[in-house]
PDB file of N, CA and C in Angstrom:
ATOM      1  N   UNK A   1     -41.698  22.162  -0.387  1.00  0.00           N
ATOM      2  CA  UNK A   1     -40.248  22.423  -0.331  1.00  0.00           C
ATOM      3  C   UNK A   1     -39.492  21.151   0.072  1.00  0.00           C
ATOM      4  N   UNK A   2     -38.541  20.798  -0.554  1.00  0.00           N
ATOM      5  CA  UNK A   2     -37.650  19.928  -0.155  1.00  0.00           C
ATOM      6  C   UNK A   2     -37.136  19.721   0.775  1.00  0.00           C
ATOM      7  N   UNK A   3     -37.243  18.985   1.810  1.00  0.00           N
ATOM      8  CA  UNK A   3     -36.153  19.250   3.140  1.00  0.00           C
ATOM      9  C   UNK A   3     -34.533  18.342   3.015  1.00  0.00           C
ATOM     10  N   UNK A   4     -33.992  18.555   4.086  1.00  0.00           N
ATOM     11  CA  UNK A   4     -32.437  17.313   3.803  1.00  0.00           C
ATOM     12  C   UNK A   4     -32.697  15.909   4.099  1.00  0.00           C
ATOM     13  N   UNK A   5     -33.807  15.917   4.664  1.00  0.00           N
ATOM     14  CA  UNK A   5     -33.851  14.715   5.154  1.00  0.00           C
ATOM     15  C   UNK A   5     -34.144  13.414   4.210  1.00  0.00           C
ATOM     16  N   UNK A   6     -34.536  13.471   3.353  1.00  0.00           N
ATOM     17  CA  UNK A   6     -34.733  12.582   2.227  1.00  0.00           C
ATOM     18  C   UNK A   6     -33.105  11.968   1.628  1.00  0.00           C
ATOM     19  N   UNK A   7     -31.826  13.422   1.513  1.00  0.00           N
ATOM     20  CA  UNK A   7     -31.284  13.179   0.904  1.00  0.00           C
ATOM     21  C   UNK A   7     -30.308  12.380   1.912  1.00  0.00           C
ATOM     22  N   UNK A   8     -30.575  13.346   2.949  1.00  0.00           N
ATOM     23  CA  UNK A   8     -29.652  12.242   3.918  1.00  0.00           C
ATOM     24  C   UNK A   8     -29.780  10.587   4.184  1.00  0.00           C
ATOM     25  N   UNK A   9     -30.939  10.634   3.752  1.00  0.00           N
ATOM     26  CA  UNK A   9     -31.500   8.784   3.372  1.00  0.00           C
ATOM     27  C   UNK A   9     -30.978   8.374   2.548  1.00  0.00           C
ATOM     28  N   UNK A  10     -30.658   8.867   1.776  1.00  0.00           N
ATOM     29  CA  UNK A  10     -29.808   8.394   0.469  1.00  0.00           C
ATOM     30  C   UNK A  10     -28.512   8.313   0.391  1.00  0.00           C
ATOM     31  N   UNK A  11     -28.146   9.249   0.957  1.00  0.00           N
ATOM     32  CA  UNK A  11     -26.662   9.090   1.400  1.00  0.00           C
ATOM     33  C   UNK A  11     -26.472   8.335   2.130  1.00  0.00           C
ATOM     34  N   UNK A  12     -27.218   8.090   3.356  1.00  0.00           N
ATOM     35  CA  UNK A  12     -27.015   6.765   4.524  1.00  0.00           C
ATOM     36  C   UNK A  12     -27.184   5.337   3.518  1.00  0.00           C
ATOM     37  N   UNK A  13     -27.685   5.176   2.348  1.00  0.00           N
ATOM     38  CA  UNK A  13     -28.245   4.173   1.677  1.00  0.00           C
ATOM     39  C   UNK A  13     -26.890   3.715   0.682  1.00  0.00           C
ATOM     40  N   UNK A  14     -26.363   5.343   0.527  1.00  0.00           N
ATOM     41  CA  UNK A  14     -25.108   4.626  -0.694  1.00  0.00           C
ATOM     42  C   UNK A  14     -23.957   4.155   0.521  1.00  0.00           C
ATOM     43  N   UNK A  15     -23.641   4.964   1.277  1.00  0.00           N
ATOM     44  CA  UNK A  15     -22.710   4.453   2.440  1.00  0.00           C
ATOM     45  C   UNK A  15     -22.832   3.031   2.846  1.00  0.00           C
ATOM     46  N   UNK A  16     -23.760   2.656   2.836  1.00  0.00           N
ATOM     47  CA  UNK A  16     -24.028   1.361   3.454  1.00  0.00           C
ATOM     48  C   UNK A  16     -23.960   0.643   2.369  1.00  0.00           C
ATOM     49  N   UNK A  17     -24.552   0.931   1.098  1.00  0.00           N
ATOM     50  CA  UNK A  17     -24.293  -0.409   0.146  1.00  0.00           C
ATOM     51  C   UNK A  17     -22.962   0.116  -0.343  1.00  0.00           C
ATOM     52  N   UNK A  18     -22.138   0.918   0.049  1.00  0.00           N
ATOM     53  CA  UNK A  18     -20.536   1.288   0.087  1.00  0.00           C
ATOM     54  C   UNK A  18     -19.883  -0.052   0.582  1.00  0.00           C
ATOM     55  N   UNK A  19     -20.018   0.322   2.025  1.00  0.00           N
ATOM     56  CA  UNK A  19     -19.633  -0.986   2.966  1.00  0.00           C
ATOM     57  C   UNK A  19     -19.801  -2.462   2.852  1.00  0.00           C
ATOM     58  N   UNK A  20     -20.707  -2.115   1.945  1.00  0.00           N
ATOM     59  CA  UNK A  20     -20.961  -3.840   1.827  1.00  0.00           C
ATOM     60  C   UNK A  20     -20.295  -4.205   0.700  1.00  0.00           C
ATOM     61  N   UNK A  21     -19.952  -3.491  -0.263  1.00  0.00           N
ATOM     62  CA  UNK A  21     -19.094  -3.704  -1.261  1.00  0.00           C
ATOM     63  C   UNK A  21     -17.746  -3.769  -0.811  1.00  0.00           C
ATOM     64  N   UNK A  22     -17.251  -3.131  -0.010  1.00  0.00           N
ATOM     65  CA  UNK A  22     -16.031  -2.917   0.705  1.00  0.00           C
ATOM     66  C   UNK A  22     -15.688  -3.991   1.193  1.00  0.00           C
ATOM     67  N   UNK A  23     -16.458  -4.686   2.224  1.00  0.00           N
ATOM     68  CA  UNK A  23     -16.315  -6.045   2.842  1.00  0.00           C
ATOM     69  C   UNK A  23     -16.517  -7.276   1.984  1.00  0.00           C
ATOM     70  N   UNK A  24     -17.192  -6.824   1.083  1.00  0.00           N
ATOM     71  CA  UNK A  24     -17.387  -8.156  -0.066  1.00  0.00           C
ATOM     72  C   UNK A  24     -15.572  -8.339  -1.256  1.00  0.00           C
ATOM     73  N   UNK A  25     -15.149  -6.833  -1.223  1.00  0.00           N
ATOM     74  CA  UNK A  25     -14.140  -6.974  -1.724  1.00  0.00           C
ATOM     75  C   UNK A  25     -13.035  -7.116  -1.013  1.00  0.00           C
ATOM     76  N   UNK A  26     -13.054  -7.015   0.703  1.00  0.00           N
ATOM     77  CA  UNK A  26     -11.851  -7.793   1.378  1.00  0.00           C
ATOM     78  C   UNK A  26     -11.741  -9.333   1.551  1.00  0.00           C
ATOM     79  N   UNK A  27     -13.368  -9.463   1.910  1.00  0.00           N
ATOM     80  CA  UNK A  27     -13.488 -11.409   1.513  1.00  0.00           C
ATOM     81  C   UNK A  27     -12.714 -11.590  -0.010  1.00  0.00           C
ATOM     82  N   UNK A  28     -12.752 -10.636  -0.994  1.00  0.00           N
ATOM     83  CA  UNK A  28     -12.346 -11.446  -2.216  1.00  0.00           C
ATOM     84  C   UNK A  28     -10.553 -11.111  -2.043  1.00  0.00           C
ATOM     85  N   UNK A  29     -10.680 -10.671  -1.350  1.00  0.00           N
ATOM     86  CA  UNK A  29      -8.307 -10.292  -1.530  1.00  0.00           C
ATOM     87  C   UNK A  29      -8.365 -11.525  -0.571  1.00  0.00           C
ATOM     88  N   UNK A  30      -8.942 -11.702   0.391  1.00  0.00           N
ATOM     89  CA  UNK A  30      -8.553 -12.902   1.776  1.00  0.00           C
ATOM     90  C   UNK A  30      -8.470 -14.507   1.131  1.00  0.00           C
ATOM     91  N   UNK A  31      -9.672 -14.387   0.225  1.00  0.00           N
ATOM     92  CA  UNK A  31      -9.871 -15.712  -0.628  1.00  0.00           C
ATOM     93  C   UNK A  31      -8.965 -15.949  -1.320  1.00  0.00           C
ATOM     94  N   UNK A  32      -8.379 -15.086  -2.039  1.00  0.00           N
ATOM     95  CA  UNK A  32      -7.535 -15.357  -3.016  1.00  0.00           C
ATOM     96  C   UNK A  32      -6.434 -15.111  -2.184  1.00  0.00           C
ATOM     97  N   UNK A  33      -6.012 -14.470  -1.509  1.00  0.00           N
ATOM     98  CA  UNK A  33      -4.463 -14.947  -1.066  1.00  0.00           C
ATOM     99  C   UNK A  33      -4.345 -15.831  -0.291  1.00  0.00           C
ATOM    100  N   UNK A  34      -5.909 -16.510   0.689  1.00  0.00           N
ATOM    101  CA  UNK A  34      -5.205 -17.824   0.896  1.00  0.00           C
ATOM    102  C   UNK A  34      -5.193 -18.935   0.053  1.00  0.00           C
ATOM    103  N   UNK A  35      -5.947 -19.054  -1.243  1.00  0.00           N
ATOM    104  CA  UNK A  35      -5.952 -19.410  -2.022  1.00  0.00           C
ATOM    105  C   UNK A  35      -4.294 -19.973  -3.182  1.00  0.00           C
ATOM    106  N   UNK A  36      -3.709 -18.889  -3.420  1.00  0.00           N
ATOM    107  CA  UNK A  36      -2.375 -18.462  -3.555  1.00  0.00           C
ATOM    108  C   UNK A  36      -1.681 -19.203  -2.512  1.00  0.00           C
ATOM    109  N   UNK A  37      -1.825 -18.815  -1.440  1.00  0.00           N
ATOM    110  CA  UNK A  37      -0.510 -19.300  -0.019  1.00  0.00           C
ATOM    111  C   UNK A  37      -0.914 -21.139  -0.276  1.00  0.00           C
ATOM    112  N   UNK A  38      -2.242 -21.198  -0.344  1.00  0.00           N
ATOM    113  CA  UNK A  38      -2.445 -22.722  -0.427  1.00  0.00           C
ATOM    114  C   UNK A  38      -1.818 -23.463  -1.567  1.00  0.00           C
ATOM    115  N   UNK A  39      -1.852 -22.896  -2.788  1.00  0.00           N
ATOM    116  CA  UNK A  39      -1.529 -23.935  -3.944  1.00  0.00           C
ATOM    117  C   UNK A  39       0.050 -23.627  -3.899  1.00  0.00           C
ATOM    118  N   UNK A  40       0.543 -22.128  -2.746  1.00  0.00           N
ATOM    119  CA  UNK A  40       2.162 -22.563  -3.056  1.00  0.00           C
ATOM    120  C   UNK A  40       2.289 -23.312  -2.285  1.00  0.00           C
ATOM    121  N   UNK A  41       2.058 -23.772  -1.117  1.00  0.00           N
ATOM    122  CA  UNK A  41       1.934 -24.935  -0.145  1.00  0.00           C
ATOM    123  C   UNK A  41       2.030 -26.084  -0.695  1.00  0.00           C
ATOM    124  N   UNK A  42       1.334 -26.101  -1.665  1.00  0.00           N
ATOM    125  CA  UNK A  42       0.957 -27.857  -2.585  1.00  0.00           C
ATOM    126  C   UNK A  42       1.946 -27.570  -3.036  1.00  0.00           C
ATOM    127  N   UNK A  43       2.255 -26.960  -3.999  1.00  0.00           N
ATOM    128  CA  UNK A  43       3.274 -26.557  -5.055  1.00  0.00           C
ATOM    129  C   UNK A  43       4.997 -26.692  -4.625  1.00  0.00           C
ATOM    130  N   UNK A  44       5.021 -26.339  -3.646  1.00  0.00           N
ATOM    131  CA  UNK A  44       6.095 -26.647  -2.908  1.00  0.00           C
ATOM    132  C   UNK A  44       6.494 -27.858  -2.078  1.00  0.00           C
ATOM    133  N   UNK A  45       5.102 -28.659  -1.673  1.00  0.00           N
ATOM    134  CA  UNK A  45       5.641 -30.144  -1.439  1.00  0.00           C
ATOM    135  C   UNK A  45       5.696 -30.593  -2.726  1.00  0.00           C
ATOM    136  N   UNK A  46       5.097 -31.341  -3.402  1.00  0.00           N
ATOM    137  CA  UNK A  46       4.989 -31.819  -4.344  1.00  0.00           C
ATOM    138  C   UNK A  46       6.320 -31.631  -5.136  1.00  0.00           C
ATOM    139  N   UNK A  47       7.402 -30.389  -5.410  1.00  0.00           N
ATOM    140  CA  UNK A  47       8.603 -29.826  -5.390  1.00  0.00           C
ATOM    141  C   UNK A  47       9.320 -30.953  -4.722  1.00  0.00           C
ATOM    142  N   UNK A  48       9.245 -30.850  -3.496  1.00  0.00           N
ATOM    143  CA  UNK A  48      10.416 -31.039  -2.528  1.00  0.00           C
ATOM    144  C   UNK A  48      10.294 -32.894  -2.713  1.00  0.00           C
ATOM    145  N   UNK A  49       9.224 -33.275  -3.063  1.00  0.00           N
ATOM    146  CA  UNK A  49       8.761 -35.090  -2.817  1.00  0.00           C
ATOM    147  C   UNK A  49       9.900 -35.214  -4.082  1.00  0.00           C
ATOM    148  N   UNK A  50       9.707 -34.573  -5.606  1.00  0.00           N
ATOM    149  CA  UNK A  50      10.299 -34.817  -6.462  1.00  0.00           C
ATOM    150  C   UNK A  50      11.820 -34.668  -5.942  1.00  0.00           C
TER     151      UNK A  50
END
């Protein structure tokens, strides 16, 4: 007979590679908007020199 406990392993298994996707996709919004804030930074001296 099947018990829960297997499935609850699995569920603890997608949750977690949940989270890690989760945090891998806030590193990618953080990168890119400082990314963004940086080249308007350049973008805006380089502006103001002209």
């Amino acid at each position: 007979m099947p018990t829960g406990s297997d499935e609850l392993a699995v569920r603890r298994r997608y949750l977690r590679q949940r989270r890690r996707l989760a945090v891998r996709a806030w590193a990618t919004v953080w990168v890119a908007a400082a990314a963004v804030m940086g080249w308007l930074f350049i973008a805006g001296f380089a502006g103001l020199g002209h």
